[in-house]
PDB file of N, CA and C in Angstrom:
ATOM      1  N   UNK A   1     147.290  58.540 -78.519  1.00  0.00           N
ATOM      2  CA  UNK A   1     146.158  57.864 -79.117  1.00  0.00           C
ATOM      3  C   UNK A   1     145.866  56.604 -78.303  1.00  0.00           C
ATOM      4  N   UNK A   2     144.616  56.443 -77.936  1.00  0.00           N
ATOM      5  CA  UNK A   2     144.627  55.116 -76.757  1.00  0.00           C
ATOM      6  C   UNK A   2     144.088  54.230 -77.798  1.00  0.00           C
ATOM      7  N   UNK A   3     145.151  52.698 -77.334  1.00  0.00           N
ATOM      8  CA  UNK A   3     144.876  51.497 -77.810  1.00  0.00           C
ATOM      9  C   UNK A   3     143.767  50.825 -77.361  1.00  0.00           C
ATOM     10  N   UNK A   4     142.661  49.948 -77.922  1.00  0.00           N
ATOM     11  CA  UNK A   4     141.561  49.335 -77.953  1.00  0.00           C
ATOM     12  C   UNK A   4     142.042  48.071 -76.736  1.00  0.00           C
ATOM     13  N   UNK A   5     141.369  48.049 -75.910  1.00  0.00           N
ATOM     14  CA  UNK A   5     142.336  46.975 -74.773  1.00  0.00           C
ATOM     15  C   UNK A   5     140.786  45.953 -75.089  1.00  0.00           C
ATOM     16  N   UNK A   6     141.208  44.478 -75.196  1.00  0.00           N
ATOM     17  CA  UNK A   6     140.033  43.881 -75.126  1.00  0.00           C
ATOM     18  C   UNK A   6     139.058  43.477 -73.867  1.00  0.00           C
ATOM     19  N   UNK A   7     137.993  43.238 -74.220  1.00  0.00           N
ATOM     20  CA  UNK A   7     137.461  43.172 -72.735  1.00  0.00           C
ATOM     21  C   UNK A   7     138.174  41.811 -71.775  1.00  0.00           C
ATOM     22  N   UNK A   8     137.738  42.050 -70.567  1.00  0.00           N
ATOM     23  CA  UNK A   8     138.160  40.966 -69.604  1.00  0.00           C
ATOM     24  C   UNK A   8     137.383  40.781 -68.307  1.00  0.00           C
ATOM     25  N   UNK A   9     137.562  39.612 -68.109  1.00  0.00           N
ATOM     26  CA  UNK A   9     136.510  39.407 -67.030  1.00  0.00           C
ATOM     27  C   UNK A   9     137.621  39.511 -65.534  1.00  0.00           C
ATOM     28  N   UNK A  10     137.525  39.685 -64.618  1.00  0.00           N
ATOM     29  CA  UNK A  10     137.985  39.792 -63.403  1.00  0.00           C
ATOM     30  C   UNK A  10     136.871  38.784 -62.198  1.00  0.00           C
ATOM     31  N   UNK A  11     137.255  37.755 -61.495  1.00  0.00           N
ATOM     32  CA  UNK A  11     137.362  36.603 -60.689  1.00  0.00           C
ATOM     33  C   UNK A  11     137.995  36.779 -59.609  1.00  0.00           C
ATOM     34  N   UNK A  12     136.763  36.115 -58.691  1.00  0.00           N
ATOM     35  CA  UNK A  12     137.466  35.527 -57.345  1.00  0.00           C
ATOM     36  C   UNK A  12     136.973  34.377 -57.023  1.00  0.00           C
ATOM     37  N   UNK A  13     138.297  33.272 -56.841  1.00  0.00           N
ATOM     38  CA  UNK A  13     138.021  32.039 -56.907  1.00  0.00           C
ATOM     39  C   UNK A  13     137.465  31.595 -55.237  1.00  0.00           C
ATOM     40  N   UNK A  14     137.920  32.732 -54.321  1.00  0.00           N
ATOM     41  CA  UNK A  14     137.022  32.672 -53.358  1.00  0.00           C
ATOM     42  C   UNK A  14     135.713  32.612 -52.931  1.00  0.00           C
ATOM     43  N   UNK A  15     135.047  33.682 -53.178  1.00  0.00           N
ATOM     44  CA  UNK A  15     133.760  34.301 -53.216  1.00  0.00           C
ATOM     45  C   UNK A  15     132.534  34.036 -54.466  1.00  0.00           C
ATOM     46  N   UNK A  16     133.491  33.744 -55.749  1.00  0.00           N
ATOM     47  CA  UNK A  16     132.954  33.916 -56.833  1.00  0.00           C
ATOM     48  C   UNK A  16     132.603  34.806 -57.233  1.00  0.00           C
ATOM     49  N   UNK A  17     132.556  35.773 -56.945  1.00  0.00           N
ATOM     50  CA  UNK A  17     132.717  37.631 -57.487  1.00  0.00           C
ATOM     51  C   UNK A  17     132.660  37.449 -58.618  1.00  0.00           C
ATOM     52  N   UNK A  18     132.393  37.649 -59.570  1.00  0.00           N
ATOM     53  CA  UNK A  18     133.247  38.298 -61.499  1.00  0.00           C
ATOM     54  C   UNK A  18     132.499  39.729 -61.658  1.00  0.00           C
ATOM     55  N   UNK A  19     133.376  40.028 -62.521  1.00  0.00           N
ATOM     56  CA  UNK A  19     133.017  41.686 -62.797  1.00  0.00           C
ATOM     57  C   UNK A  19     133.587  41.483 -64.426  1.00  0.00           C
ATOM     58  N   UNK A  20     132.811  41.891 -65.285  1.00  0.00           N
ATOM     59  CA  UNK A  20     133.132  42.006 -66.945  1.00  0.00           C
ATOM     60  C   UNK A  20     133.562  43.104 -67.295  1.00  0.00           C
ATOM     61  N   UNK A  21     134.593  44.067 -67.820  1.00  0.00           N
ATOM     62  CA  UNK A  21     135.381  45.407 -68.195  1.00  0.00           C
ATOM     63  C   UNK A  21     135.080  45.696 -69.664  1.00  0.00           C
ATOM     64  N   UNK A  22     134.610  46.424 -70.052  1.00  0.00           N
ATOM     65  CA  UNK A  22     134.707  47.168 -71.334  1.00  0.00           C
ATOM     66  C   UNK A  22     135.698  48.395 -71.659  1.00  0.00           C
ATOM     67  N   UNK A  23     136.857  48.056 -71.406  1.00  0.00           N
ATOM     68  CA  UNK A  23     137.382  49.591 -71.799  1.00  0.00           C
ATOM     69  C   UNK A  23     137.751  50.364 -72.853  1.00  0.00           C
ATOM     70  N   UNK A  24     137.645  51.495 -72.455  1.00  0.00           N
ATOM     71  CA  UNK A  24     137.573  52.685 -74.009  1.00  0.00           C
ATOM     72  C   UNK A  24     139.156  52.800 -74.085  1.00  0.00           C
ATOM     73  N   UNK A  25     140.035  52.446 -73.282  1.00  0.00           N
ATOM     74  CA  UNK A  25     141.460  52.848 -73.864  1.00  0.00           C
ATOM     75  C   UNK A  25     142.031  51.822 -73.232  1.00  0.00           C
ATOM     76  N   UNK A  26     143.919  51.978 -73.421  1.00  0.00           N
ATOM     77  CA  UNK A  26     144.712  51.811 -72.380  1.00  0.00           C
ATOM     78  C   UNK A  26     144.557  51.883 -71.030  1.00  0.00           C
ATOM     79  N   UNK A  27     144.570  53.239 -70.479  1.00  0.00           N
ATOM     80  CA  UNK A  27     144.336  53.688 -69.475  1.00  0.00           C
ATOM     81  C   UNK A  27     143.434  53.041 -68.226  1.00  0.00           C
ATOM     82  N   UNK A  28     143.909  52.208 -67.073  1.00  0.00           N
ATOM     83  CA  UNK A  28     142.514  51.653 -66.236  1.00  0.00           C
ATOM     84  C   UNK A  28     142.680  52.374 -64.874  1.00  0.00           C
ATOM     85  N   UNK A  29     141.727  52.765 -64.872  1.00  0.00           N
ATOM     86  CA  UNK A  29     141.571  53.744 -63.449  1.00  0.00           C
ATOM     87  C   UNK A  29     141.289  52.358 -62.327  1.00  0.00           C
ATOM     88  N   UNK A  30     141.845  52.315 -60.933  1.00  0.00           N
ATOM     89  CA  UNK A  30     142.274  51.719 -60.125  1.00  0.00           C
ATOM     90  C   UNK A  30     139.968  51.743 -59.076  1.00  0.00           C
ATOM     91  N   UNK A  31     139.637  50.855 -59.038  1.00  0.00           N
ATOM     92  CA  UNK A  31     138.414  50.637 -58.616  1.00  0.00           C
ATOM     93  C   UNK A  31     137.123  50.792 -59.241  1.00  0.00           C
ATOM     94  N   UNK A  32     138.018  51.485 -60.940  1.00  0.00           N
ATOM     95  CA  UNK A  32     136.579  51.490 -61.800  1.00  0.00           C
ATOM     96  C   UNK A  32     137.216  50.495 -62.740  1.00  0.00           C
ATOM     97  N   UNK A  33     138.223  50.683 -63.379  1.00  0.00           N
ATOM     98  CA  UNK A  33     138.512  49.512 -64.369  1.00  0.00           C
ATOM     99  C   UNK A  33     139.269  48.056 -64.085  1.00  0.00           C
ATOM    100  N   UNK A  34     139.549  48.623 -62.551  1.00  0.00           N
ATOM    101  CA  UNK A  34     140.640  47.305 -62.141  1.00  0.00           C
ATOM    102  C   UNK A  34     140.584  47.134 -60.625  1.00  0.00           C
ATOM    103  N   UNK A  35     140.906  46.101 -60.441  1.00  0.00           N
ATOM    104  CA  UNK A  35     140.775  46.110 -58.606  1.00  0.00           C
ATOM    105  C   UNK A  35     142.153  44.887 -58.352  1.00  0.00           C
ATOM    106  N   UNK A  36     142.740  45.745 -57.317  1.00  0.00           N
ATOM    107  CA  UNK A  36     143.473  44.700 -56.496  1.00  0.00           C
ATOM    108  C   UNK A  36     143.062  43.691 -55.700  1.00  0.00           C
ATOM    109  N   UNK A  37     141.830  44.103 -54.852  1.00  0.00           N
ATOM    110  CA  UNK A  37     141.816  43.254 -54.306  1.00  0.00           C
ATOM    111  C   UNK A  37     139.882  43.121 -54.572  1.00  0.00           C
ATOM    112  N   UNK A  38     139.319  42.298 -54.099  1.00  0.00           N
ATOM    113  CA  UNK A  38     138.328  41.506 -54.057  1.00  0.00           C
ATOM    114  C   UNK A  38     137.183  42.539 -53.662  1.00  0.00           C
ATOM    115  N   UNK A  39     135.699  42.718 -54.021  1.00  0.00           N
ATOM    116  CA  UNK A  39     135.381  44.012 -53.229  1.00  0.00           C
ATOM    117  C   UNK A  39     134.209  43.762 -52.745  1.00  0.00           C
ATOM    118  N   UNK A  40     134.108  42.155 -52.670  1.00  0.00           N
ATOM    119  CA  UNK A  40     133.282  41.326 -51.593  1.00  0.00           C
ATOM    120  C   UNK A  40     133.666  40.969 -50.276  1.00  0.00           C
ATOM    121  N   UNK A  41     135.046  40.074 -50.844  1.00  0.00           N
ATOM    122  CA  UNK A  41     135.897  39.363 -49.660  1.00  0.00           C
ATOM    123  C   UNK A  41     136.789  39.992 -49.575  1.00  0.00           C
ATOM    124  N   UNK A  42     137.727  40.910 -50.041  1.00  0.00           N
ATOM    125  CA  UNK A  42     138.645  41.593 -49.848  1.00  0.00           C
ATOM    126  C   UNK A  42     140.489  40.516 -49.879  1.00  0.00           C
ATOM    127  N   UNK A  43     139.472  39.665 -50.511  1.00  0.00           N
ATOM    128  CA  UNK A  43     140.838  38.404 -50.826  1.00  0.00           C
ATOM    129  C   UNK A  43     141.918  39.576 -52.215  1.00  0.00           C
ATOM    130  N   UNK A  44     143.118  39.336 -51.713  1.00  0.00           N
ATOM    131  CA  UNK A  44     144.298  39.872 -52.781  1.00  0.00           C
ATOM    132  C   UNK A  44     144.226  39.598 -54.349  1.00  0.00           C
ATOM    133  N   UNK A  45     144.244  40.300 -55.496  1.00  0.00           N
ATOM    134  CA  UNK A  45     144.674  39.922 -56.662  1.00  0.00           C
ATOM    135  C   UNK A  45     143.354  38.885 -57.357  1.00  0.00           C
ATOM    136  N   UNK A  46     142.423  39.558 -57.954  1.00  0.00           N
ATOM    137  CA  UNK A  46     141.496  38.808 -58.461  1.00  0.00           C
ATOM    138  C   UNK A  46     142.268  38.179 -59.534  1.00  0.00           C
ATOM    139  N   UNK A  47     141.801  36.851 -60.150  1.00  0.00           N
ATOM    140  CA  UNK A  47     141.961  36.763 -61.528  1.00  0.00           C
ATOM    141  C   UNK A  47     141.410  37.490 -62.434  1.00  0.00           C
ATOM    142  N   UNK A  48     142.240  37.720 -63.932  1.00  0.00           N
ATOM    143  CA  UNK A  48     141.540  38.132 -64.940  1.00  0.00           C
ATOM    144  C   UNK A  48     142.037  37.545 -66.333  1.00  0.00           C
ATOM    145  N   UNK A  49     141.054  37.393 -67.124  1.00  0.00           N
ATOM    146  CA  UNK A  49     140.692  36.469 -68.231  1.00  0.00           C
ATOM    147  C   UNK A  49     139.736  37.629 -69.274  1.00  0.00           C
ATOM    148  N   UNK A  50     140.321  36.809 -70.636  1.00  0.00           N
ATOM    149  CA  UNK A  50     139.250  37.066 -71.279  1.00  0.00           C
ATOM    150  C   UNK A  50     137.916  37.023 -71.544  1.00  0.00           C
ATOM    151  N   UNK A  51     137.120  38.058 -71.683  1.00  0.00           N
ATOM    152  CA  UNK A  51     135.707  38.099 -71.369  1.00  0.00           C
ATOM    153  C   UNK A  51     135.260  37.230 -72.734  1.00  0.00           C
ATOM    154  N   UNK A  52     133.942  36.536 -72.774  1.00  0.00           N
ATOM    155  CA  UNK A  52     133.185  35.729 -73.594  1.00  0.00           C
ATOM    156  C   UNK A  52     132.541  36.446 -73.830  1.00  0.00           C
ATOM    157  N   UNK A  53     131.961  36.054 -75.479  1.00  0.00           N
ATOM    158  CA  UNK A  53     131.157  36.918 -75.772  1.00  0.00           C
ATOM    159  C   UNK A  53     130.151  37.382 -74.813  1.00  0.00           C
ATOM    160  N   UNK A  54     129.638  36.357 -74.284  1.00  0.00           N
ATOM    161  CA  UNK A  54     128.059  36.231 -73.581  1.00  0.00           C
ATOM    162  C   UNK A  54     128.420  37.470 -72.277  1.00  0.00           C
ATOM    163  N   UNK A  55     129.492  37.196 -71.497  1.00  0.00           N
ATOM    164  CA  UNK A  55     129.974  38.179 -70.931  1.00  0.00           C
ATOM    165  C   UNK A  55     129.876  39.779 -71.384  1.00  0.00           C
ATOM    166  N   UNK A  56     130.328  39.728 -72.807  1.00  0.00           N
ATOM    167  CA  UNK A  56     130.657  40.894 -73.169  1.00  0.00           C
ATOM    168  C   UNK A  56     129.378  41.527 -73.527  1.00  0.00           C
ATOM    169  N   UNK A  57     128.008  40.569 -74.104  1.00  0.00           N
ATOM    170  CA  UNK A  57     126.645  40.946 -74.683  1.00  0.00           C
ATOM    171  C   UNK A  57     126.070  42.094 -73.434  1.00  0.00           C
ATOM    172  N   UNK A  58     126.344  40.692 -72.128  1.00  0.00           N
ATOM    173  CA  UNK A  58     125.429  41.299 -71.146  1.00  0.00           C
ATOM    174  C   UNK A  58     125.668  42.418 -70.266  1.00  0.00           C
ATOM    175  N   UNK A  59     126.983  42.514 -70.286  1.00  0.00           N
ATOM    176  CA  UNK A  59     127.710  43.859 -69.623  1.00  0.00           C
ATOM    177  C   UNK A  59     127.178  45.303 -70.610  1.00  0.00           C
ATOM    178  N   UNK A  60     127.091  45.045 -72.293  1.00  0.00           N
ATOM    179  CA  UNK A  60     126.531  46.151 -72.929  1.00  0.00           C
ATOM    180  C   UNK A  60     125.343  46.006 -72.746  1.00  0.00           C
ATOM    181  N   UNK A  61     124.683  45.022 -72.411  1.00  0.00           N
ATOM    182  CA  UNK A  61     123.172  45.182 -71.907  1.00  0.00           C
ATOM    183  C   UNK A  61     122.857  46.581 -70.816  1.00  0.00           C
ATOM    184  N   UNK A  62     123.340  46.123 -69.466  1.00  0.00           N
ATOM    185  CA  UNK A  62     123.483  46.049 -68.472  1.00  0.00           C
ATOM    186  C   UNK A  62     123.577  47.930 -68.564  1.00  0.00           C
ATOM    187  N   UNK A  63     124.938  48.336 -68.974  1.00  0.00           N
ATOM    188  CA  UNK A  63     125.310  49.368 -69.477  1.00  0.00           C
ATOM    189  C   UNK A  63     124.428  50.162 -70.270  1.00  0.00           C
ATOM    190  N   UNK A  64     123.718  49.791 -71.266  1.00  0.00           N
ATOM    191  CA  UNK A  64     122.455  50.181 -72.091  1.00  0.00           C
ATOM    192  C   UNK A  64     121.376  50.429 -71.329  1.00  0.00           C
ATOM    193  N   UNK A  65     121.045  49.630 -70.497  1.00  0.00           N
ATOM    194  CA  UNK A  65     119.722  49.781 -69.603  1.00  0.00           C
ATOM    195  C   UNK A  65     119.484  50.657 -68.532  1.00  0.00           C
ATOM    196  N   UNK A  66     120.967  50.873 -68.204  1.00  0.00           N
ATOM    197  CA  UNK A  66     121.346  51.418 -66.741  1.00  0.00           C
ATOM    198  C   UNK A  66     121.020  53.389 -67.625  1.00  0.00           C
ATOM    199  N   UNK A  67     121.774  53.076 -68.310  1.00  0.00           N
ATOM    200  CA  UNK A  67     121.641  54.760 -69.610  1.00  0.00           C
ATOM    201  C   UNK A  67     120.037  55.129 -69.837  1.00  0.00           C
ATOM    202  N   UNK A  68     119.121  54.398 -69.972  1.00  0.00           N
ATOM    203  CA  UNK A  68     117.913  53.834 -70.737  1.00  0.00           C
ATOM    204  C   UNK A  68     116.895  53.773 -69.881  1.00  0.00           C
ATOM    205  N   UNK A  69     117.015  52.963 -68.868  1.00  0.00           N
ATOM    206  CA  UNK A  69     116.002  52.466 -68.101  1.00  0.00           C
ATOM    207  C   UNK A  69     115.468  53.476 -67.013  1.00  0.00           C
TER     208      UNK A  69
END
């Protein structure tokens, strides 16, 4: 049964990259739900943090529109 993982934002304090995650389970597939490394700058080990709401609104936007538009 997959656990509800909360969203999170992923950072690079290099580049300034962020990427916002919605995931449907546990489970994170390696370049869709998670990244090692940076996929601008290719700098090691992004940060990741909890996503804000506002984060979280616009990523289901984003997601909605992309389905939609």
């Amino acid at each position: 049964m997959p656990i509800d993982t909360p969203p999170f934002t992923l950072f690079c304090q290099h580049c300034s990259w962020k990427k916002t995650f919605l995931p449907r389970s546990d489970v994170l597939v390696l370049n869709h739900d998670w990244f090692t490394h940076c996929p601008t700058c290719n700098t090691p080990l992004p940060h990741r943090r909890a996503a804000t709401p506002k984060e979280v609104l616009k990523t289901r936007l984003e997601q909605f529109l992309a389905l939609h538009g």
